[in-house]
Protein backbone atom coordinates (compact mmCIF):
# COMPACT_ATOMS: atom_id res chain seq x y z
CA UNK A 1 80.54 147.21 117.41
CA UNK A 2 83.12 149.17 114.91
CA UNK A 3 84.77 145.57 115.02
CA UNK A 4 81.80 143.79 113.89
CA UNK A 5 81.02 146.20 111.22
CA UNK A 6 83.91 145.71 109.90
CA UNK A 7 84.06 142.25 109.50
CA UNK A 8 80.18 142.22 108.34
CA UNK A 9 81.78 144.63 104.89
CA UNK A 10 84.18 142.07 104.81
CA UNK A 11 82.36 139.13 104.59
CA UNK A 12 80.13 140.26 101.71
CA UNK A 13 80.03 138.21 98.88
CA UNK A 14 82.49 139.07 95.81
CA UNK A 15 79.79 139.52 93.73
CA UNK A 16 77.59 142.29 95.94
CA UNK A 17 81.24 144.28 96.20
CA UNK A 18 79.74 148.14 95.76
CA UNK A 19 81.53 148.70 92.99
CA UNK A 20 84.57 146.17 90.49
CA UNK A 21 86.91 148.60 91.24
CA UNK A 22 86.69 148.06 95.16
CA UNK A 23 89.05 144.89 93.56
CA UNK A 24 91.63 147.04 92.80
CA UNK A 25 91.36 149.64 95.91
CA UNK A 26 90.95 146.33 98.57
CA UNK A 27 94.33 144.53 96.38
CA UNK A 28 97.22 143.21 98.65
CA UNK A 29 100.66 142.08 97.68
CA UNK A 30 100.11 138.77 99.81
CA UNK A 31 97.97 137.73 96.80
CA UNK A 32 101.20 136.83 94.75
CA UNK A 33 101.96 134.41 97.86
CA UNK A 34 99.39 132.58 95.85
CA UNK A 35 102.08 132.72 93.13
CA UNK A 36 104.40 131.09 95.04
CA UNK A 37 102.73 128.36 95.84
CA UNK A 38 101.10 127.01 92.84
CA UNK A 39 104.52 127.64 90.70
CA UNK A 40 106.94 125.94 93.09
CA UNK A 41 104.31 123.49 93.29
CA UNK A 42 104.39 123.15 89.17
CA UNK A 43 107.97 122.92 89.39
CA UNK A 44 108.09 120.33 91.81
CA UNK A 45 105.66 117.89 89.80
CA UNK A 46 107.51 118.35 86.81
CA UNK A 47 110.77 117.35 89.09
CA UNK A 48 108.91 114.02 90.63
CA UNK A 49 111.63 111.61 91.52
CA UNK A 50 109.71 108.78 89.89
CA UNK A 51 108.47 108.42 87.11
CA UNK A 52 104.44 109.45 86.76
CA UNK A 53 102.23 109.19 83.48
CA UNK A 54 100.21 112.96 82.96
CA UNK A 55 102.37 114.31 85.80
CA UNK A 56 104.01 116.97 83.72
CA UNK A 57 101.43 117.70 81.83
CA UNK A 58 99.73 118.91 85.16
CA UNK A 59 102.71 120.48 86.19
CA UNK A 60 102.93 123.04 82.61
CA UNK A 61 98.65 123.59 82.82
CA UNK A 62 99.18 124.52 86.55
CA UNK A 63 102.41 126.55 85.06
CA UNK A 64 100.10 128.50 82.51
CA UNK A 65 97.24 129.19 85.33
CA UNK A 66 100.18 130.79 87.62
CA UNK A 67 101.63 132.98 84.65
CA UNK A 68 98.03 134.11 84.43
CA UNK A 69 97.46 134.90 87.71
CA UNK A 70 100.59 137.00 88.00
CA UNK A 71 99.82 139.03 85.07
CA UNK A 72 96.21 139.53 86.68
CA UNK A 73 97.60 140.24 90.07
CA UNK A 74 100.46 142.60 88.38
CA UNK A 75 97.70 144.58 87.05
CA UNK A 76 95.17 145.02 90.05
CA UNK A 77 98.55 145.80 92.29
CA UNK A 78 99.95 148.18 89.69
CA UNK A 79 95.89 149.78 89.43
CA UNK A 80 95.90 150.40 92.81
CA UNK A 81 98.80 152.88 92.97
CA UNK A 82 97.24 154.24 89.48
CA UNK A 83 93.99 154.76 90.85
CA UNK A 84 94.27 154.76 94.98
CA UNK A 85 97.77 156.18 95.13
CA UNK A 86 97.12 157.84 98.49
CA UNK A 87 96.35 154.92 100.11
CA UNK A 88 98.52 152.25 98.23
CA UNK A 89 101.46 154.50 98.89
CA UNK A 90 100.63 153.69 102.80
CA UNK A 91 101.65 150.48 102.48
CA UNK A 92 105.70 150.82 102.73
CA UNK A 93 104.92 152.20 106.68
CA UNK A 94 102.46 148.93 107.56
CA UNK A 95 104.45 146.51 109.70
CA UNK A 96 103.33 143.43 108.08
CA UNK A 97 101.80 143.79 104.75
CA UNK A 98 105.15 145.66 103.57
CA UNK A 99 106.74 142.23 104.02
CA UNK A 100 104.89 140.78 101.36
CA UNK A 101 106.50 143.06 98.47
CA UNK A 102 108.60 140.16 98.72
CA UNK A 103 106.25 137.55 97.39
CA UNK A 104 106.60 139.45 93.76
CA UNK A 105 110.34 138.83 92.66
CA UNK A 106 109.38 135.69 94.32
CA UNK A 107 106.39 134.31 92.16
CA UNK A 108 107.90 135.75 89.30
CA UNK A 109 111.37 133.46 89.62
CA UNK A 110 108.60 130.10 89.48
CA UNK A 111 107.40 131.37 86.04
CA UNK A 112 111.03 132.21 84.82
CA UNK A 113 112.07 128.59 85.53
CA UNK A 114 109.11 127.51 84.39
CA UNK A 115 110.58 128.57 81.20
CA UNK A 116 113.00 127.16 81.12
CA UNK A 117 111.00 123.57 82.14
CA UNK A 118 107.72 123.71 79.94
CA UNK A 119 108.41 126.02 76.88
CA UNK A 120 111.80 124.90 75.05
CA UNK A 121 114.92 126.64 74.48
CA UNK A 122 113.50 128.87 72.50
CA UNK A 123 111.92 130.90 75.04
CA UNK A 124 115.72 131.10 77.12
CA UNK A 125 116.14 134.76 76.11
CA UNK A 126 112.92 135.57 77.83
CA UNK A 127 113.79 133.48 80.92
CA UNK A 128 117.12 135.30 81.04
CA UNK A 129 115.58 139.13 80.71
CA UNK A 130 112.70 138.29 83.29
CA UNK A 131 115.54 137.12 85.36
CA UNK A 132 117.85 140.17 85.21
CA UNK A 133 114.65 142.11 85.82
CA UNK A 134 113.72 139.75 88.42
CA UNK A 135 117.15 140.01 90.43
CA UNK A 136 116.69 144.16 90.38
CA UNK A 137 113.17 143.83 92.30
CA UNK A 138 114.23 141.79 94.31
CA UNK A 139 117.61 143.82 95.39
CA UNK A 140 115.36 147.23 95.64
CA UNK A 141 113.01 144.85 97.94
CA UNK A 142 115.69 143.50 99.97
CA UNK A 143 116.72 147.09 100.70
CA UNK A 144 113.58 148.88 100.81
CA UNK A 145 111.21 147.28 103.02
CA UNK A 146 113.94 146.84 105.63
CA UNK A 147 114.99 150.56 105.72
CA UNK A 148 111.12 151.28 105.92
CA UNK A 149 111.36 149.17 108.84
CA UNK A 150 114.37 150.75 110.68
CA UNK A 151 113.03 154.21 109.56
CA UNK A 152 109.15 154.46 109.23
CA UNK A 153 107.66 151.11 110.60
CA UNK A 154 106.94 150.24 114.38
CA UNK A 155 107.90 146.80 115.53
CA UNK A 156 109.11 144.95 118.45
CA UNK A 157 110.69 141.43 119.87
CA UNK A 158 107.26 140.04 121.19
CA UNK A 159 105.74 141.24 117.55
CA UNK A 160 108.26 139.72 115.61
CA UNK A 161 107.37 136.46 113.40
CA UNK A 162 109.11 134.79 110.54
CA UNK A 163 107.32 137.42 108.01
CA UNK A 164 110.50 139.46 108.61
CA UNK A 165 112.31 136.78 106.52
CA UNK A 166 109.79 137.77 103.12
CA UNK A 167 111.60 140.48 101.52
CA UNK A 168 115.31 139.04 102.65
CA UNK A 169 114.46 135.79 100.72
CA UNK A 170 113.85 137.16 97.13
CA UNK A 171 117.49 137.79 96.57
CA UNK A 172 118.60 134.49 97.52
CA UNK A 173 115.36 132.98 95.34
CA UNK A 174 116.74 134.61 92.45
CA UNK A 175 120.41 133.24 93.16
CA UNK A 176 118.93 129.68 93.21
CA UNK A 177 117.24 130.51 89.76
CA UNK A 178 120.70 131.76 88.83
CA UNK A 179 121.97 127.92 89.22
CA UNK A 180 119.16 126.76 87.34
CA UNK A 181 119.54 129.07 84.56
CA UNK A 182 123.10 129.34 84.25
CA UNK A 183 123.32 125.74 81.97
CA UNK A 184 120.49 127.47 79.03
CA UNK A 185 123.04 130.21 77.92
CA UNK A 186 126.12 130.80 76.47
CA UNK A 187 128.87 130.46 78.88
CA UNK A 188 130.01 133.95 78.37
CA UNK A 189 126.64 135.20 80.19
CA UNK A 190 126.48 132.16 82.07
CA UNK A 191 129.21 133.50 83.83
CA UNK A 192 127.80 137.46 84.96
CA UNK A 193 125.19 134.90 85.91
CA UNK A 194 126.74 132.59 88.46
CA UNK A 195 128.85 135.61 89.62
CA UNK A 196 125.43 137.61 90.13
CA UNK A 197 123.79 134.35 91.76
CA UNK A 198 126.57 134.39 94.77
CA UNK A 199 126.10 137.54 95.01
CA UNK A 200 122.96 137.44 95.47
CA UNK A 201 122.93 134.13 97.79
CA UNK A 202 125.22 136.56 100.03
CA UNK A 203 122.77 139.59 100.03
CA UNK A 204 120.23 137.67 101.25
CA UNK A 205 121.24 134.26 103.51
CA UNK A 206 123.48 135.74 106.53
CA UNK A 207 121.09 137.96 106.88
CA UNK A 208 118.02 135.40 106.95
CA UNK A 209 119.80 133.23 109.19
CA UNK A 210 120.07 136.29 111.92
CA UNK A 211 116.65 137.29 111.35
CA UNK A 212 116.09 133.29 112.12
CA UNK A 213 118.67 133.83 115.41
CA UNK A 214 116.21 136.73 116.69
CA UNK A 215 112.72 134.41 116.08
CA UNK A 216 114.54 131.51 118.49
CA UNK A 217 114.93 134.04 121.26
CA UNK A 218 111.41 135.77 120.31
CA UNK A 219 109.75 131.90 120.62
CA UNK A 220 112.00 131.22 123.76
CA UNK A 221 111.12 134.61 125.49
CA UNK A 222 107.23 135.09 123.92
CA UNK A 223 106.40 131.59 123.01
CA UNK A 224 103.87 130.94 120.06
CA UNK A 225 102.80 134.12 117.66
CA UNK A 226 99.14 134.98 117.84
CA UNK A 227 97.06 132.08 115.78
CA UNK A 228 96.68 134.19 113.46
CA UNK A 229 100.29 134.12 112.47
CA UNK A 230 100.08 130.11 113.22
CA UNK A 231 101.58 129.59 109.98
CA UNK A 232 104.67 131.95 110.04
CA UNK A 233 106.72 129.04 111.06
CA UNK A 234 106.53 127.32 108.13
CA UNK A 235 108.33 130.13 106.13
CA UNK A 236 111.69 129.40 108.73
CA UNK A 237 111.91 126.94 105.45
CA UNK A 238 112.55 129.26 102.82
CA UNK A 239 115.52 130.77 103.45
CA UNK A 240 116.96 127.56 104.15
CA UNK A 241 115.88 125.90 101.20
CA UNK A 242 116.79 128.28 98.73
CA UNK A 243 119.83 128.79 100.26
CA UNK A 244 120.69 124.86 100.02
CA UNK A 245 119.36 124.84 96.23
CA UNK A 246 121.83 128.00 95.37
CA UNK A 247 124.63 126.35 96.74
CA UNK A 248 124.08 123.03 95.12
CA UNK A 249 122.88 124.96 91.44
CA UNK A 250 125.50 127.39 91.42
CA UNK A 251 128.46 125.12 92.51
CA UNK A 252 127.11 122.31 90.01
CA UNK A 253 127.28 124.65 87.41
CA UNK A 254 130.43 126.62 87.91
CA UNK A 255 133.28 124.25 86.19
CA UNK A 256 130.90 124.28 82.99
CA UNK A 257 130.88 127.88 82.45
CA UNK A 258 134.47 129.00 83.45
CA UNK A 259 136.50 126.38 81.87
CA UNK A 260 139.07 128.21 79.88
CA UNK A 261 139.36 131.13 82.60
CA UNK A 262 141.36 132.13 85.49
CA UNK A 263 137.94 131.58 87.60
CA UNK A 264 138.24 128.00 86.78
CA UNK A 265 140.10 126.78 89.99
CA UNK A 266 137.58 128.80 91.95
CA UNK A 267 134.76 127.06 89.85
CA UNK A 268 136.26 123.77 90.39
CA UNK A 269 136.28 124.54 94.36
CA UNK A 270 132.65 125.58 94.65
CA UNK A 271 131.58 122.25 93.22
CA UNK A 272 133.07 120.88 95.87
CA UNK A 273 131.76 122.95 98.55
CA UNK A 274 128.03 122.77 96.60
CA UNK A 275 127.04 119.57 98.08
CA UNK A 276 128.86 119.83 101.52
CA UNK A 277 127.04 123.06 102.34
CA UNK A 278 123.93 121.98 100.60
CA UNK A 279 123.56 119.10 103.43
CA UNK A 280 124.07 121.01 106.02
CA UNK A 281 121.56 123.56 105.26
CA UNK A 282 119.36 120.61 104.36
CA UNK A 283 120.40 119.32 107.59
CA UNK A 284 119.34 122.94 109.53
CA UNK A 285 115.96 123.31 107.43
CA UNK A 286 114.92 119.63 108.82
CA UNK A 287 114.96 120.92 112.33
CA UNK A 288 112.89 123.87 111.51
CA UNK A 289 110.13 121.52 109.44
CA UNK A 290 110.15 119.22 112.38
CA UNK A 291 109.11 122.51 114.66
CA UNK A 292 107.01 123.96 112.10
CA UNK A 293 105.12 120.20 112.32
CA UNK A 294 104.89 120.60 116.00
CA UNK A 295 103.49 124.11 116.13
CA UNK A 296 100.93 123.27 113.81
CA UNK A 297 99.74 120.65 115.18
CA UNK A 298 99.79 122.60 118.61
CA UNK A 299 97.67 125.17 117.13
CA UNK A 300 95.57 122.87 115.69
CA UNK A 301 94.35 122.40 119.00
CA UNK A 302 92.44 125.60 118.85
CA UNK A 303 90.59 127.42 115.72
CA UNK A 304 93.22 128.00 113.60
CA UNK A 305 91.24 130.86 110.82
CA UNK A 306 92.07 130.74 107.19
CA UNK A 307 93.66 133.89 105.74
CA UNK A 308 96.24 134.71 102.84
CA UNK A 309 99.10 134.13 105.35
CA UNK A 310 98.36 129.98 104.80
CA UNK A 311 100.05 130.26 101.51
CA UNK A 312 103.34 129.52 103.69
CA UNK A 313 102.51 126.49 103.86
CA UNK A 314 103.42 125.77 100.15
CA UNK A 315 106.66 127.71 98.72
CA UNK A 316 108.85 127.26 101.89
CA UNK A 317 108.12 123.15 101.95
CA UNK A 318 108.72 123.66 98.32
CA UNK A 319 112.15 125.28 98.03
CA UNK A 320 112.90 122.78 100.77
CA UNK A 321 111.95 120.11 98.51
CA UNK A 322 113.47 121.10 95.75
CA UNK A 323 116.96 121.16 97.20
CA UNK A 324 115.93 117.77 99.00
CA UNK A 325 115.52 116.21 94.75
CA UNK A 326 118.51 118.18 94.15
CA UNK A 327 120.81 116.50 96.31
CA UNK A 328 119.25 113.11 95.33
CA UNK A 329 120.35 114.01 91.67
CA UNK A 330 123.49 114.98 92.43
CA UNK A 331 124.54 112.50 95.54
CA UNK A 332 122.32 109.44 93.93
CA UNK A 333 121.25 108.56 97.23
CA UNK A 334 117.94 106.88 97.66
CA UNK A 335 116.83 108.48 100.68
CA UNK A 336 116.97 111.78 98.94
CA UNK A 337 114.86 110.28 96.23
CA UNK A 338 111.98 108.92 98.70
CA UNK A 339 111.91 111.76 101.14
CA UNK A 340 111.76 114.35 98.13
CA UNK A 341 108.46 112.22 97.04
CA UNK A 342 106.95 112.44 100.06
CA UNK A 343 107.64 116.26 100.12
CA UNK A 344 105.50 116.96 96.81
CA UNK A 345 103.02 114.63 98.19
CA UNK A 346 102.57 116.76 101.39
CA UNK A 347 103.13 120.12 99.23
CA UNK A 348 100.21 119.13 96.89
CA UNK A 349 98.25 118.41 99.92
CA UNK A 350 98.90 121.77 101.20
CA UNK A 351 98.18 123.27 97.74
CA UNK A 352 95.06 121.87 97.63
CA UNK A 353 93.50 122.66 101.09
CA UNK A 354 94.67 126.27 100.83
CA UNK A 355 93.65 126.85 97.11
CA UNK A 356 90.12 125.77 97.58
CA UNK A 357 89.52 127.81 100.87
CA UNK A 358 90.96 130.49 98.86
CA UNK A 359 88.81 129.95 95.99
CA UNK A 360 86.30 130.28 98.37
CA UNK A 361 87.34 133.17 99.84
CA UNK A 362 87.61 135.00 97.09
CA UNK A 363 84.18 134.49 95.77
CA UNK A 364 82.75 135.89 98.86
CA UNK A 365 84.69 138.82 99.33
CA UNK A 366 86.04 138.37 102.42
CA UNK A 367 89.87 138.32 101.65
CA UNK A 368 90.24 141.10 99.37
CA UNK A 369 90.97 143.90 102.01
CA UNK A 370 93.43 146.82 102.02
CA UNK A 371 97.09 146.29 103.21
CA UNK A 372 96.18 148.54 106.10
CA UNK A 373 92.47 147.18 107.10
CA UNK A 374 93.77 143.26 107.25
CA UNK A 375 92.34 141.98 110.56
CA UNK A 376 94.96 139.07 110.36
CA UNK A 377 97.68 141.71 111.60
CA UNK A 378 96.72 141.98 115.07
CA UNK A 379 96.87 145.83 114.95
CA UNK A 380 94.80 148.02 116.67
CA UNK A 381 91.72 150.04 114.59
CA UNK A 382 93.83 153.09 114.75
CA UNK A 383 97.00 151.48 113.05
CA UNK A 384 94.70 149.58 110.22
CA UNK A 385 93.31 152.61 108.56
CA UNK A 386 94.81 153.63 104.83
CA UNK A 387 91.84 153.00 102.56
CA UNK A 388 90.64 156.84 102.99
């Protein structure tokens, strides 16, 4: 019955809430998830491999609504520890809704290349300071949450989905950005910036890739995550991706911005080594998508529910498909070209489908719910409270 009640507060509509600022106490960080998605989708229209009339026009208007919806989501998530500080500060110890500090740095770095895409080298110096500020989050993500989680947090191997990969993959988002971004500025600061970006790459990928180790034996040994989490799989994709895209960006742009200095032999071997590790990243990531396809049509089977956590669906295909273009740009080869259109095709698909059932779910209230009180963890009563 306290189950039912529950779910009856949840499922009143948005506009019956008891009060506007039960928007700000019921905000979760899985909302910039929604960030994700529609700017890696706005990046990959405006990087079509073929040629499209109106197509990047779309692609800036979707880039405006995203930099609109972070500054909206920035303020409810920055309200909440204003206003409900007692039970936002909860949300460090919560096993799952921790992970998704990670979607920040990561829906910011769309809108910083975004930039750098739709608004003309004038606005570079703002790219470049939202990207400094953007590498710092996520660094003091890619630190935090995990010690939380070896410190404060209660999880286990039969628990365990791809989520664990969210606030490892910010650092190694930002590292890709670091490629794109390097070519805008002077080479002097280009420099601290490809430096920074392989840094960052290796702060964040060995690490994925263990994390992705553990989930093999945790499929192998538990089989398929609660429904759910059906769509956990898909994010095997971003840490792959990105990490593909940073080693094609960074290693493409390294000869440019060290000519003249004792790094330039190094520079000149990373370009090398760009494409070679690129594919076989690319190469790793199709295995996972070909899973991910398979589990999803597996739970497809049953009654897969909507919830925040289909947002997956959109940035990890997306990263994925942006180093897919990248290597057609780079290698010239036509298959690159052809299966990187396909990818958009299926990633606006995705967009679509999960934007309007989350359109929908916003207007009824049901999916604005503390980090704490989301029914989509599989947590007991006692472990969901921290709206008090």
């Amino acid at each position: 019955m306290k189950r039912l009640n529950n779910m009856a507060y949840n499922l009143r509509p948005l506009k019956q809430m008891s009060h506007p600022t039960d928007l700000i106490k019921q905000f979760t960080p899985n909302w910039f998830t929604m960030n994700m998605g529609t700017g890696i989708l706005s990046l990959m229209l405006a990087a079509f491999p073929y040629q499209v009339a109106g197509l990047h026009l779309l692609a800036k208007g979707l880039w405006i609504i995203n930099i609109a919806l972070f500054i909206i989501f920035s303020i409810l998530f920055i309200g909440r520890f204003v206003f409900y500080f007692k039970s936002a500060k909860k949300l460090l110890k919560h096993p799952v809704q921790s992970m998704f500090l990670g979607a920040i740095p990561m829906g910011l770095a769309t809108i910083i290349n975004g930039f750098l895409i739709f608004a003309g080298s004038q606005m570079t110096p703002i790219a470049l300071n939202l990207w400094w500020f953007d590498a710092f989050i996520s660094i003091i993500v890619g630190l935090l949450v995990p010690f939380y989680m070896f410190t404060n947090q209660k999880h286990s191997i039969e628990d365990m989905t791809a989520i664990w990969l969210l606030p490892i993959v910010p650092a190694e988002v930002a590292a890709a950005s670091a490629g794109f971004l390097a070519p805008h500025v002077a080479p002097a600061i280009g420099r601290y910036v490809i430096i920074l970006g392989y840094a960052l790459w290796a702060f964040s990928v060995p690490l994925a890739f263990g994390i992705l180790v553990i989930l093999f034996l945790r499929l192998a040994w538990h089989k398929l995550p609660h429904r759910d989490m059906a769509v956990s799989t898909w994010l095997t994709l971003g840490p792959i991706g990105t990490g593909s895209l940073g080693l094609l960006l960074l290693g493409n742009d390294a000869p440019a911005v060290f000519t003249g200095t004792k790094l330039y032999i190094y520079a000149k071997t990373a370009y090398s080594v760009g494409p070679i590790g690129g594919l076989i990243m690319w190469g790793f990531g199709f295995w996972w998508l070909i899973i991910a396809i398979l589990m999803t049509f597996r739970y497809m089977q049953e009654d897969l529910p909507f919830n925040m956590g289909w947002w997956g669906f959109t940035f990890p295909l997306g990263v994925y498909t942006s180093a897919t273009i990248t290597l057609f740009r780079l290698t010239g080869m036509e298959l690159f070209q052809v299966i990187g259109a396909i990818f958009v095709i299926m990633l606006a698909f995705f967009w679509t489908v999960v934007t309007s059932k989350t359109l929908h779910g916003m207007w009824h209230g049901y999916l604005f719910k503390a980090p704490c009180l989301s029914i989509e963890t599989g947590l007991p009563d006692k472990d969901m409270r921290c709206a008090d």
